[in-house]
C-alpha atoms as a PDB file:
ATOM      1  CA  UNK A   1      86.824 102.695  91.251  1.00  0.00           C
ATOM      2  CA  UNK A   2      86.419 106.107  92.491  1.00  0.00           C
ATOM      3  CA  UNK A   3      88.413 108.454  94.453  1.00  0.00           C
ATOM      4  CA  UNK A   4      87.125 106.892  98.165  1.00  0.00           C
ATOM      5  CA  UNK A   5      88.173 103.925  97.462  1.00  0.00           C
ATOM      6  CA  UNK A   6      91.265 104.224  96.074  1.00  0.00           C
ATOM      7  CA  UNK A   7      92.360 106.312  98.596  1.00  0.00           C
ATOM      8  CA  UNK A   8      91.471 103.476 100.990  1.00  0.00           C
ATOM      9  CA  UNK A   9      93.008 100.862  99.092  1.00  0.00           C
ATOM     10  CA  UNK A  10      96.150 103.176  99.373  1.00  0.00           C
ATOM     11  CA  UNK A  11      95.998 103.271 103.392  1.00  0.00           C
ATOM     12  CA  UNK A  12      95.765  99.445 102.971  1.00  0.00           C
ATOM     13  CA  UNK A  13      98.557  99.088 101.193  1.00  0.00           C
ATOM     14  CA  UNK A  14     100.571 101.430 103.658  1.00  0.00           C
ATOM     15  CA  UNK A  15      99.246  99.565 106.966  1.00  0.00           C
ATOM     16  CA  UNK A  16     100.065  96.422 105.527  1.00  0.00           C
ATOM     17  CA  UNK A  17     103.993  97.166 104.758  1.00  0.00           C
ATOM     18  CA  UNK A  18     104.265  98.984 108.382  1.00  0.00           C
ATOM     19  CA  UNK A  19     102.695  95.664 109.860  1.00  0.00           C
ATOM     20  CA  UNK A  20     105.106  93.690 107.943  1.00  0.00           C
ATOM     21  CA  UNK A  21     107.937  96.033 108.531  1.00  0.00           C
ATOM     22  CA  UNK A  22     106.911  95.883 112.270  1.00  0.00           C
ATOM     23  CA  UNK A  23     106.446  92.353 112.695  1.00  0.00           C
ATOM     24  CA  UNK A  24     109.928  92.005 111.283  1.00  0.00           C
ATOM     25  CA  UNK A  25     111.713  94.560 113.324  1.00  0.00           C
ATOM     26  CA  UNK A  26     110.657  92.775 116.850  1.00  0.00           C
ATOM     27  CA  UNK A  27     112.213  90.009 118.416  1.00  0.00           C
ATOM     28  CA  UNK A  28     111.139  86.630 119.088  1.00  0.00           C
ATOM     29  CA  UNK A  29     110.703  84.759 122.251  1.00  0.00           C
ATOM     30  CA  UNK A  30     114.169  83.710 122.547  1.00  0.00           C
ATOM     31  CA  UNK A  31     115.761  87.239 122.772  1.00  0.00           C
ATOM     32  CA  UNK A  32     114.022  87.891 125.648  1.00  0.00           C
ATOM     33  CA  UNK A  33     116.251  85.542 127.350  1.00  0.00           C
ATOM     34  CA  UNK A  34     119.108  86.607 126.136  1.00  0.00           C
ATOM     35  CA  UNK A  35     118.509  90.660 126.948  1.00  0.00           C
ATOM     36  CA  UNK A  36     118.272  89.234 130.562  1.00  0.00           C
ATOM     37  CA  UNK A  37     122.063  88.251 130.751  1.00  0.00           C
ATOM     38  CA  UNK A  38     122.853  91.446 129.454  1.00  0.00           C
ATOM     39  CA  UNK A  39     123.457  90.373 125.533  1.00  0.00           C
ATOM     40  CA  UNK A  40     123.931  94.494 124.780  1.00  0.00           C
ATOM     41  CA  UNK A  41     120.299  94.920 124.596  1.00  0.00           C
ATOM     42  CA  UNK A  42     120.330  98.003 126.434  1.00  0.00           C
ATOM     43  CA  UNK A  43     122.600  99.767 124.591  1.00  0.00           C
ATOM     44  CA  UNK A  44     119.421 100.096 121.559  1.00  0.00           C
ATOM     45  CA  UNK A  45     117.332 103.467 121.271  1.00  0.00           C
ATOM     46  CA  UNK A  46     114.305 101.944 123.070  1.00  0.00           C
ATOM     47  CA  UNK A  47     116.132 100.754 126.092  1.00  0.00           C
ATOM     48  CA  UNK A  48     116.446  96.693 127.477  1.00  0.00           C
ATOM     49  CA  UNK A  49     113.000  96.398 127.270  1.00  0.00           C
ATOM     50  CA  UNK A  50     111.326  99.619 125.311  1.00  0.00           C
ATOM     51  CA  UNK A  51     111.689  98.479 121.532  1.00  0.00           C
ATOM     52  CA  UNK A  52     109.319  95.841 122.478  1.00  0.00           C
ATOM     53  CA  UNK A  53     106.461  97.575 123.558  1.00  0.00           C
ATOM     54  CA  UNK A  54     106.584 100.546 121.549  1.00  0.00           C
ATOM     55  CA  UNK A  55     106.882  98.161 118.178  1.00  0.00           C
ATOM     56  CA  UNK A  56     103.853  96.072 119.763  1.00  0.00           C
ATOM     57  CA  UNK A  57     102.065  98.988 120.101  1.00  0.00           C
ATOM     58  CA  UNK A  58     102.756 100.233 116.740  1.00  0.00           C
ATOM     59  CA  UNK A  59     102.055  97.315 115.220  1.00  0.00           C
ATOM     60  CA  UNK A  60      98.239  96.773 116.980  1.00  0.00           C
ATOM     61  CA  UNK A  61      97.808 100.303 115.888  1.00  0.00           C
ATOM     62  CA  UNK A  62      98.788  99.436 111.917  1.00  0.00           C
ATOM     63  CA  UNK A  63      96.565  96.486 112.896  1.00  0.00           C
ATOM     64  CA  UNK A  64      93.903  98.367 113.202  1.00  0.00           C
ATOM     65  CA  UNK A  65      94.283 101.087 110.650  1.00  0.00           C
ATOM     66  CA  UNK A  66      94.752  97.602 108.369  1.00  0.00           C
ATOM     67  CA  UNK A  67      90.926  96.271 109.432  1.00  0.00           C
ATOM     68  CA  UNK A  68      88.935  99.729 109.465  1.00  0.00           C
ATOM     69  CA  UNK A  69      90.281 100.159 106.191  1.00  0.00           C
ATOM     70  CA  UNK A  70      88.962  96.728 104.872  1.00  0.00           C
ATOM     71  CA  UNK A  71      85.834  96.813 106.588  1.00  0.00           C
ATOM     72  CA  UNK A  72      85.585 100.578 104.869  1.00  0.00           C
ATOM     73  CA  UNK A  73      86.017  99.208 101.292  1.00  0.00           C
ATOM     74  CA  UNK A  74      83.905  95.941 102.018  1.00  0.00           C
ATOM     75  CA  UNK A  75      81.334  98.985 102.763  1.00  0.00           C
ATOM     76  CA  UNK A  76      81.900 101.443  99.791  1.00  0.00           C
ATOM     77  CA  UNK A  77      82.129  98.472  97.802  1.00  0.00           C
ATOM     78  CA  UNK A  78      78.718  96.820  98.810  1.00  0.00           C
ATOM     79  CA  UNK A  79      76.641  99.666  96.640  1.00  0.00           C
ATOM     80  CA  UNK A  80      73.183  97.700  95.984  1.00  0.00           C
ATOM     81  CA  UNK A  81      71.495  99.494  93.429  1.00  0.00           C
ATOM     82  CA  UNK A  82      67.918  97.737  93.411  1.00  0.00           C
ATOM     83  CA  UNK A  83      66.041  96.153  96.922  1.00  0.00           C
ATOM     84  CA  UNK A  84      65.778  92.107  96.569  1.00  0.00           C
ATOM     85  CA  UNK A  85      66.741  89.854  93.402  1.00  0.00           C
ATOM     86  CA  UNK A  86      70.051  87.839  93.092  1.00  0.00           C
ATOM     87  CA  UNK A  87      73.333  88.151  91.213  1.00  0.00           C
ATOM     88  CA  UNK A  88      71.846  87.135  87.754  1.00  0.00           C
ATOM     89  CA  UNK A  89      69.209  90.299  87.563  1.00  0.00           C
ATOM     90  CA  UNK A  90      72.544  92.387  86.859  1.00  0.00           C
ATOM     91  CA  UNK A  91      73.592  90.854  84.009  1.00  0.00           C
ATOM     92  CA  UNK A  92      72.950  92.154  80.344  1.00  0.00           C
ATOM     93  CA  UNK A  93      69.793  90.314  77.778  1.00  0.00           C
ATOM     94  CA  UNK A  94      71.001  87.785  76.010  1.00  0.00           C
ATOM     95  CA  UNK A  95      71.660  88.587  71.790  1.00  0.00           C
ATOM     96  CA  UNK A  96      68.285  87.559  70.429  1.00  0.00           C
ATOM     97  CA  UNK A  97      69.704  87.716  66.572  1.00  0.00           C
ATOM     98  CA  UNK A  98      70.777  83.824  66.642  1.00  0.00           C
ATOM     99  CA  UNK A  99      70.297  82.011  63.616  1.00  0.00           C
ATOM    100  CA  UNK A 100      67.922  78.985  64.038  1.00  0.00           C
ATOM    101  CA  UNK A 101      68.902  76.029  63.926  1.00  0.00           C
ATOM    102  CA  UNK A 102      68.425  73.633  60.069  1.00  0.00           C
ATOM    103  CA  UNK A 103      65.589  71.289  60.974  1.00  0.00           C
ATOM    104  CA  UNK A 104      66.173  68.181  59.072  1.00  0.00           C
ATOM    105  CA  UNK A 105      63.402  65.026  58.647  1.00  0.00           C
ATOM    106  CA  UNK A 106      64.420  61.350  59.482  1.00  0.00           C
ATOM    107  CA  UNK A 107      65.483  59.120  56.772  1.00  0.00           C
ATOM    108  CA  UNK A 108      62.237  56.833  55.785  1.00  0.00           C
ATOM    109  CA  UNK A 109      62.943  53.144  57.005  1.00  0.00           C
ATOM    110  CA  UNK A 110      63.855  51.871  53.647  1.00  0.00           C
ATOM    111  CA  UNK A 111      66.130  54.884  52.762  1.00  0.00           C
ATOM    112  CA  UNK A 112      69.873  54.525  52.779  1.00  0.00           C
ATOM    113  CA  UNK A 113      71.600  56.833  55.272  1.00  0.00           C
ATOM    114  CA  UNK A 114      73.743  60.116  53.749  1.00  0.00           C
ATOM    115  CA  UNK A 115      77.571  59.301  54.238  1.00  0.00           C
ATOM    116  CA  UNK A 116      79.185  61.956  56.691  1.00  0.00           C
ATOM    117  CA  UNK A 117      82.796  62.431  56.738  1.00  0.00           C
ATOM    118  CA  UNK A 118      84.013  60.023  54.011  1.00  0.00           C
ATOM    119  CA  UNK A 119      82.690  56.818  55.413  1.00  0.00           C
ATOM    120  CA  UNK A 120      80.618  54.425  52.654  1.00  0.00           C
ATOM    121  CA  UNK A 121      76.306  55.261  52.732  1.00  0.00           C
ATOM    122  CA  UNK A 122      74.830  52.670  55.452  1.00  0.00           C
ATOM    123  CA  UNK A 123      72.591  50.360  53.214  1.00  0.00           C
ATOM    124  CA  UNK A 124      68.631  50.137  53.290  1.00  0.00           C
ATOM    125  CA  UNK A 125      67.204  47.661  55.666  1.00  0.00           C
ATOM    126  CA  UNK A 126      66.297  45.055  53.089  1.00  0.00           C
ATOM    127  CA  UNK A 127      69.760  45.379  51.294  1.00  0.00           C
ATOM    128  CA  UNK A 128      71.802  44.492  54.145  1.00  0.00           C
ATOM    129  CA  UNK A 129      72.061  40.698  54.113  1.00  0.00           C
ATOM    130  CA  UNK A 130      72.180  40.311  50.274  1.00  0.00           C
ATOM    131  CA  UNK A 131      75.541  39.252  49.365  1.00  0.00           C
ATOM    132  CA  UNK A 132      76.713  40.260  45.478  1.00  0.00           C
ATOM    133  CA  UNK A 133      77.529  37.745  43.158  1.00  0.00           C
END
């Protein structure tokens, strides 16, 4: 990342704890109704009804610092470096240096198959109905 965009990332950051802060500073719905029987509301710093449209205010104006800062990283971030071609162009050639792989012939039809893992050699085909006495 360079210097741009962490900057940016660092004005997201900010706008995103104000709106946060803001969002939890105002009041709901409900206050409203109880400012108008004179619940002490005008006793605040902003007034009966000043605190709500100065932190609605503020907080459409972190809004906005919020989404001009994402859609100015989704913009320093979009850096194409060639016109055309897909995701998969980017990536790095494959290792050529693999080993190939053992090529091994089929057992002949009257050969007995190898045993693998410990288990007993499969017989030949003519074996396998003679019974030993």
């Amino acid at each position: 990342m360079n210097a741009l965009s962490t900057f940016i990332v660092v004005i997201q950051v900010l706008s995103a704890l104000a709106i946060i802060g803001l969002v939890l500073l105002q009041h709901g719905k409900g206050a409203d109704m109880g400012a108008a029987f004179g619940s002490g509301a005008s006793g605040s710093l902003f007034g009966a009804t000043g605190s709500s449209n100065f932190l609605s205010k503020s907080t459409g104006i972190a809004a906005a610092i919020f989404f001009s800062a994402t859609l100015a990283l989704a913009f320093v971030g979009n850096k194409r470096t060639g016109v055309g071609g897909g995701v998969m162009e980017n990536l790095p050639a494959a290792p050529t240096t693999a080993a190939p792989a053992p090529t091994t012939a089929a057992p002949a039809a009257n050969e007995s198959v190898p045993a693998q893992n410990g288990a007993p050699a499969a017989p030949a085909s003519g074996q396998a109905n003679q019974i030993p006495k």
